[in-house]
N, C-alpha and C. Protein backbone atom coordinates (compact mmCIF):
# COMPACT_ATOMS: atom_id res chain seq x y z
N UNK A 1 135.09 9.43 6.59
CA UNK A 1 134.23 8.74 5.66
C UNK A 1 134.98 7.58 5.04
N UNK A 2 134.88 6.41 5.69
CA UNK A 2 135.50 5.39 4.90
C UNK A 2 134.48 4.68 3.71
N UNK A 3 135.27 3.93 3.20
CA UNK A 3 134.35 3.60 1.49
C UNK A 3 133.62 2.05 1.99
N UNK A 4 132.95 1.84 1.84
CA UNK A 4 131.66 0.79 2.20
C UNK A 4 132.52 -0.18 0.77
N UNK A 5 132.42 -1.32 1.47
CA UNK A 5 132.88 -2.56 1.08
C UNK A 5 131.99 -3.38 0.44
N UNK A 6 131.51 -3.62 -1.13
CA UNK A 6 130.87 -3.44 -1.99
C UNK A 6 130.66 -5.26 -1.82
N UNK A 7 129.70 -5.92 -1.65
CA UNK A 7 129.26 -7.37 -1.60
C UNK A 7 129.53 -7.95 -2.79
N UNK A 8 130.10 -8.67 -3.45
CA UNK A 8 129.89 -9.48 -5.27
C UNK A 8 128.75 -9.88 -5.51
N UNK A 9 128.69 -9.17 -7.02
CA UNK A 9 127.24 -9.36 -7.29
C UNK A 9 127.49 -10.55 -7.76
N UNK A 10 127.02 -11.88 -7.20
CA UNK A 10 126.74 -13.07 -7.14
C UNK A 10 125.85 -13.40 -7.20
N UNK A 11 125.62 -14.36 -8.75
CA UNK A 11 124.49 -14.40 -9.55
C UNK A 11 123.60 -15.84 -8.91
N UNK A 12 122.45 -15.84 -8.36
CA UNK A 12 121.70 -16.78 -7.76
C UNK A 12 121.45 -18.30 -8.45
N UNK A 13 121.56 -18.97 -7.59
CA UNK A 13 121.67 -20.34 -8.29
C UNK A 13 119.85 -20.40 -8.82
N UNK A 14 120.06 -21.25 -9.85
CA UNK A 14 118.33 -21.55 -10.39
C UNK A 14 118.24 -22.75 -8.59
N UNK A 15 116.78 -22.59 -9.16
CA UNK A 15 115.53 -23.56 -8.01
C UNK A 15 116.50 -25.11 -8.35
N UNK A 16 116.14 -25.66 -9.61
CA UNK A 16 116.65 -26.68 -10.07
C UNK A 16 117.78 -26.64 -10.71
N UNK A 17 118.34 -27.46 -10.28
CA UNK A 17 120.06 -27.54 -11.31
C UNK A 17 119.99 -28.57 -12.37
N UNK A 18 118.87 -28.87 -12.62
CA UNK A 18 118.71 -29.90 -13.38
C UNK A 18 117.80 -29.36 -15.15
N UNK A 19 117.22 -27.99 -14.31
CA UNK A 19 116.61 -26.98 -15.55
C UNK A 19 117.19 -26.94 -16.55
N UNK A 20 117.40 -26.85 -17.79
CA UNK A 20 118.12 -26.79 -19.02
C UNK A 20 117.35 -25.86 -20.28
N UNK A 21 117.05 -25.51 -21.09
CA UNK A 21 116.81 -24.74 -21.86
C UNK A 21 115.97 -26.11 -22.96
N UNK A 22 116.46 -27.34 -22.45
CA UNK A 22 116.55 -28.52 -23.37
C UNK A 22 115.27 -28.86 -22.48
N UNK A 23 115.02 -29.03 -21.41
CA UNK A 23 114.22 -29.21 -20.42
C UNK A 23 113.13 -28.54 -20.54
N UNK A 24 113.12 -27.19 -20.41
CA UNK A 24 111.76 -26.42 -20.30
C UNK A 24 111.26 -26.18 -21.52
N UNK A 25 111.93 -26.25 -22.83
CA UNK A 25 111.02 -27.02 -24.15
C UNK A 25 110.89 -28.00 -24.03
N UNK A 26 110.10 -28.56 -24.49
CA UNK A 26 109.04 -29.55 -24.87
C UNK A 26 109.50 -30.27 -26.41
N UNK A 27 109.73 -31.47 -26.11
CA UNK A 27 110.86 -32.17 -27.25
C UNK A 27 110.09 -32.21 -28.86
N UNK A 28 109.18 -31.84 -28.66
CA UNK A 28 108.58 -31.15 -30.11
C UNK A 28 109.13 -29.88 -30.42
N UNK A 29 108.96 -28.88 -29.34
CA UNK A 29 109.48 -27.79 -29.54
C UNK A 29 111.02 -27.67 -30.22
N UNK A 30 111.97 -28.69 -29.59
CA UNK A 30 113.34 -28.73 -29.52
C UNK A 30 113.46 -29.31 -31.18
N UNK A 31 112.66 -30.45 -31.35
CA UNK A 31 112.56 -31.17 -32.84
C UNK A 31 112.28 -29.78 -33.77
N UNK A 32 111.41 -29.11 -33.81
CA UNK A 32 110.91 -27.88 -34.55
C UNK A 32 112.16 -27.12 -34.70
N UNK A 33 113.25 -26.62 -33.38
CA UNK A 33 114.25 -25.79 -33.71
C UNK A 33 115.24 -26.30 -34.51
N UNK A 34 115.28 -27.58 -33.97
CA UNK A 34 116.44 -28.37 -35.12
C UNK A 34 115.90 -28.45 -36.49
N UNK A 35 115.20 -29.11 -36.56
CA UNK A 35 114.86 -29.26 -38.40
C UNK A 35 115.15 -27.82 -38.79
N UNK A 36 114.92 -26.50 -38.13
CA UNK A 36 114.77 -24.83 -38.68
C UNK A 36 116.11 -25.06 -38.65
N UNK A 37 116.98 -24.96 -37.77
CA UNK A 37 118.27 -24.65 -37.67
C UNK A 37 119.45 -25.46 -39.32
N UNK A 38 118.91 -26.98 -39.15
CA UNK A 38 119.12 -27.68 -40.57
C UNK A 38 118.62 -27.12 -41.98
N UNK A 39 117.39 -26.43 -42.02
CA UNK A 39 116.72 -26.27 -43.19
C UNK A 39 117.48 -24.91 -43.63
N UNK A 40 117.23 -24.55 -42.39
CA UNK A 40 118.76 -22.77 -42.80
C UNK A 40 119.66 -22.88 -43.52
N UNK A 41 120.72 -23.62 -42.56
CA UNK A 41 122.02 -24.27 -42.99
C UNK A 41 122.16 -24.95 -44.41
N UNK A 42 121.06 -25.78 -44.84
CA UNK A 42 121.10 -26.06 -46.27
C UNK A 42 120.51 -24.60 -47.44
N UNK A 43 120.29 -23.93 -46.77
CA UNK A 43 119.58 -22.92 -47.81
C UNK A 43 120.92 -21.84 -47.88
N UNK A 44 121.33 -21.41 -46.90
CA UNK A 44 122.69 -20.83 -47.10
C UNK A 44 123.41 -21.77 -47.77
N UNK A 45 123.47 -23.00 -47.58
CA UNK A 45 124.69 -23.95 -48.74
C UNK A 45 124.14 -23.54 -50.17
N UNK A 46 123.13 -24.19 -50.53
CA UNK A 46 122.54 -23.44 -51.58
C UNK A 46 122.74 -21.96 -52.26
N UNK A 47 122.42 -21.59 -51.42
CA UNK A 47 122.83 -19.59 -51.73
C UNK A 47 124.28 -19.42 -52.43
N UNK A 48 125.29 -20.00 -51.24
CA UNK A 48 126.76 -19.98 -51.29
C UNK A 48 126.93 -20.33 -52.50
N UNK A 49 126.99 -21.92 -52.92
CA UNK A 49 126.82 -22.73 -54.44
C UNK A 49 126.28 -21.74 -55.49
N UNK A 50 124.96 -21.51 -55.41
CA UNK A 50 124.83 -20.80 -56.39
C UNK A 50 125.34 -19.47 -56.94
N UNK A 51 125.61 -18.61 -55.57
CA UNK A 51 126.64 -17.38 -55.92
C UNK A 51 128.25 -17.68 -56.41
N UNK A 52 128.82 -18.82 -56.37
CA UNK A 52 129.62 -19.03 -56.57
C UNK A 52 129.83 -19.87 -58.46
N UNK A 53 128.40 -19.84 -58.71
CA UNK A 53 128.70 -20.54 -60.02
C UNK A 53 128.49 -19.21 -60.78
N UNK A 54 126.98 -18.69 -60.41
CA UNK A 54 126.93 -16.98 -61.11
C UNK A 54 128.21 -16.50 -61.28
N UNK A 55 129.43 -16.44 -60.05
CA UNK A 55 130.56 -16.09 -60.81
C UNK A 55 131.36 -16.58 -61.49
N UNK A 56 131.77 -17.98 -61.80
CA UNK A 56 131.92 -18.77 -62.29
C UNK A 56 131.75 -18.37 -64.18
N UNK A 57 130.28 -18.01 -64.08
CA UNK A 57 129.63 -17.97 -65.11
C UNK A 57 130.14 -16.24 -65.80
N UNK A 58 129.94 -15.39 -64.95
CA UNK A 58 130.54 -14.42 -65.42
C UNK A 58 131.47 -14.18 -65.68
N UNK A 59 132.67 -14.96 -64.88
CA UNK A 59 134.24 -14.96 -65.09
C UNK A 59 134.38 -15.21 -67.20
N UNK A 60 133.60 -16.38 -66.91
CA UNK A 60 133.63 -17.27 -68.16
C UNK A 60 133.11 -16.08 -69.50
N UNK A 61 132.08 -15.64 -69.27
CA UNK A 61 131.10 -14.66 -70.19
C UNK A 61 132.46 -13.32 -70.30
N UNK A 62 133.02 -12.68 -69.90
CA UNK A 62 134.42 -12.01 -69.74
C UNK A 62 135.20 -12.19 -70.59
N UNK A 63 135.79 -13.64 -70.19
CA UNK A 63 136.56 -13.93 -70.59
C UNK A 63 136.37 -14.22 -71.96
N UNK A 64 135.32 -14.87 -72.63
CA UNK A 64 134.48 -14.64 -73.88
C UNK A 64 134.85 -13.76 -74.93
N UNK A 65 134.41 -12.43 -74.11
CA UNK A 65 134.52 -11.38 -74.55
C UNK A 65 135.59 -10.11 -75.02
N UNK A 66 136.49 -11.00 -74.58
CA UNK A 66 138.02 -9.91 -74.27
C UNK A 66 137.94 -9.95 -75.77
N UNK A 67 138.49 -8.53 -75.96
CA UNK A 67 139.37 -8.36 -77.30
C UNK A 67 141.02 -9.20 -77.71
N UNK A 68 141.32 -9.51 -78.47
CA UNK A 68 143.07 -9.48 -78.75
C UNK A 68 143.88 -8.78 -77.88
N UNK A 69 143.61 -7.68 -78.00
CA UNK A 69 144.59 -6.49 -77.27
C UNK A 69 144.70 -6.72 -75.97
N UNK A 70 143.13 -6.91 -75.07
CA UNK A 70 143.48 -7.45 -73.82
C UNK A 70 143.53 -8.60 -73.61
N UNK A 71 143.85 -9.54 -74.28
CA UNK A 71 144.33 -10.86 -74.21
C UNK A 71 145.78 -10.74 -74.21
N UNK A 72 146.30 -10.10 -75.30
CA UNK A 72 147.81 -9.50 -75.30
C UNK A 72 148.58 -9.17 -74.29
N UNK A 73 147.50 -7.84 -73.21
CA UNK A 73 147.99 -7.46 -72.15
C UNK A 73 147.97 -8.30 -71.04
N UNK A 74 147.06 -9.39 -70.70
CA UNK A 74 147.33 -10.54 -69.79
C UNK A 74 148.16 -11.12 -70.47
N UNK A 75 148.85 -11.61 -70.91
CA UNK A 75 149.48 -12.30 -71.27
C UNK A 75 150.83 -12.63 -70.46
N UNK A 76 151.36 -12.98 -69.93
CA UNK A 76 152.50 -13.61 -69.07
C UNK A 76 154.27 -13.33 -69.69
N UNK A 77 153.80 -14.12 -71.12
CA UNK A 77 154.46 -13.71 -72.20
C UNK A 77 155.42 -12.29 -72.56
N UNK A 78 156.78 -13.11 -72.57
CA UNK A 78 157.38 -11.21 -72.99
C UNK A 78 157.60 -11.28 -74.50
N UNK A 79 156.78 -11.13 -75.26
CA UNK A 79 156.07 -10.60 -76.28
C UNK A 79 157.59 -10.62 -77.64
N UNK A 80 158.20 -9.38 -77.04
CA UNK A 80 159.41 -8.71 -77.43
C UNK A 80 160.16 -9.78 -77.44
N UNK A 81 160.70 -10.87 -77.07
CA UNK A 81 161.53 -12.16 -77.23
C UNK A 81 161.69 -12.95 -78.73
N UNK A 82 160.09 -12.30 -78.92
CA UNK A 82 160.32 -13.35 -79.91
C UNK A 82 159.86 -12.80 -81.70
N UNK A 83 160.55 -11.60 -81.47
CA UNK A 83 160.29 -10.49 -82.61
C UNK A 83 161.10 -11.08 -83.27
């Protein structure tokens, strides 16, 4: 029983080599994906920006709020130096 010599699965050329994905839409169609693809992209910028000021804003509201004591304990300052 010898082992049968397996052909490459060798993937068929298209009809046209000229077919494109760009081609078989219809340049309205292609206009429609772009503007979507742009209008995304600015709405995630948006999103990003704004999640980034919300923290911004909370950092700030925090920081507001600290007591003395934990202002003390951030502090960098060795305290004891200057008793």
């Amino acid at each position: 029983m010898a082992k049968q010599k397996r052909t490459g699965g060798q993937v068929p050329k298209p009809a046209e080599e000229g077919s494109t994905l760009k081609d078989l839409l219809g340049e309205g169609t292609l206009d429609k994906l772009k503007n979507m693809s742009r209008t995304m992209k600015e709405e995630e910028e948006k999103k990003r920006v704004a999640a980034l000021e919300q923290q911004r804003a909370e950092q700030k509201e925090r920081e507001k709020n600290k007591s003395f004591s934990e202002l003390l304990d951030e502090s960098h300052l060795d305290w004891k130096k200057f008793k």
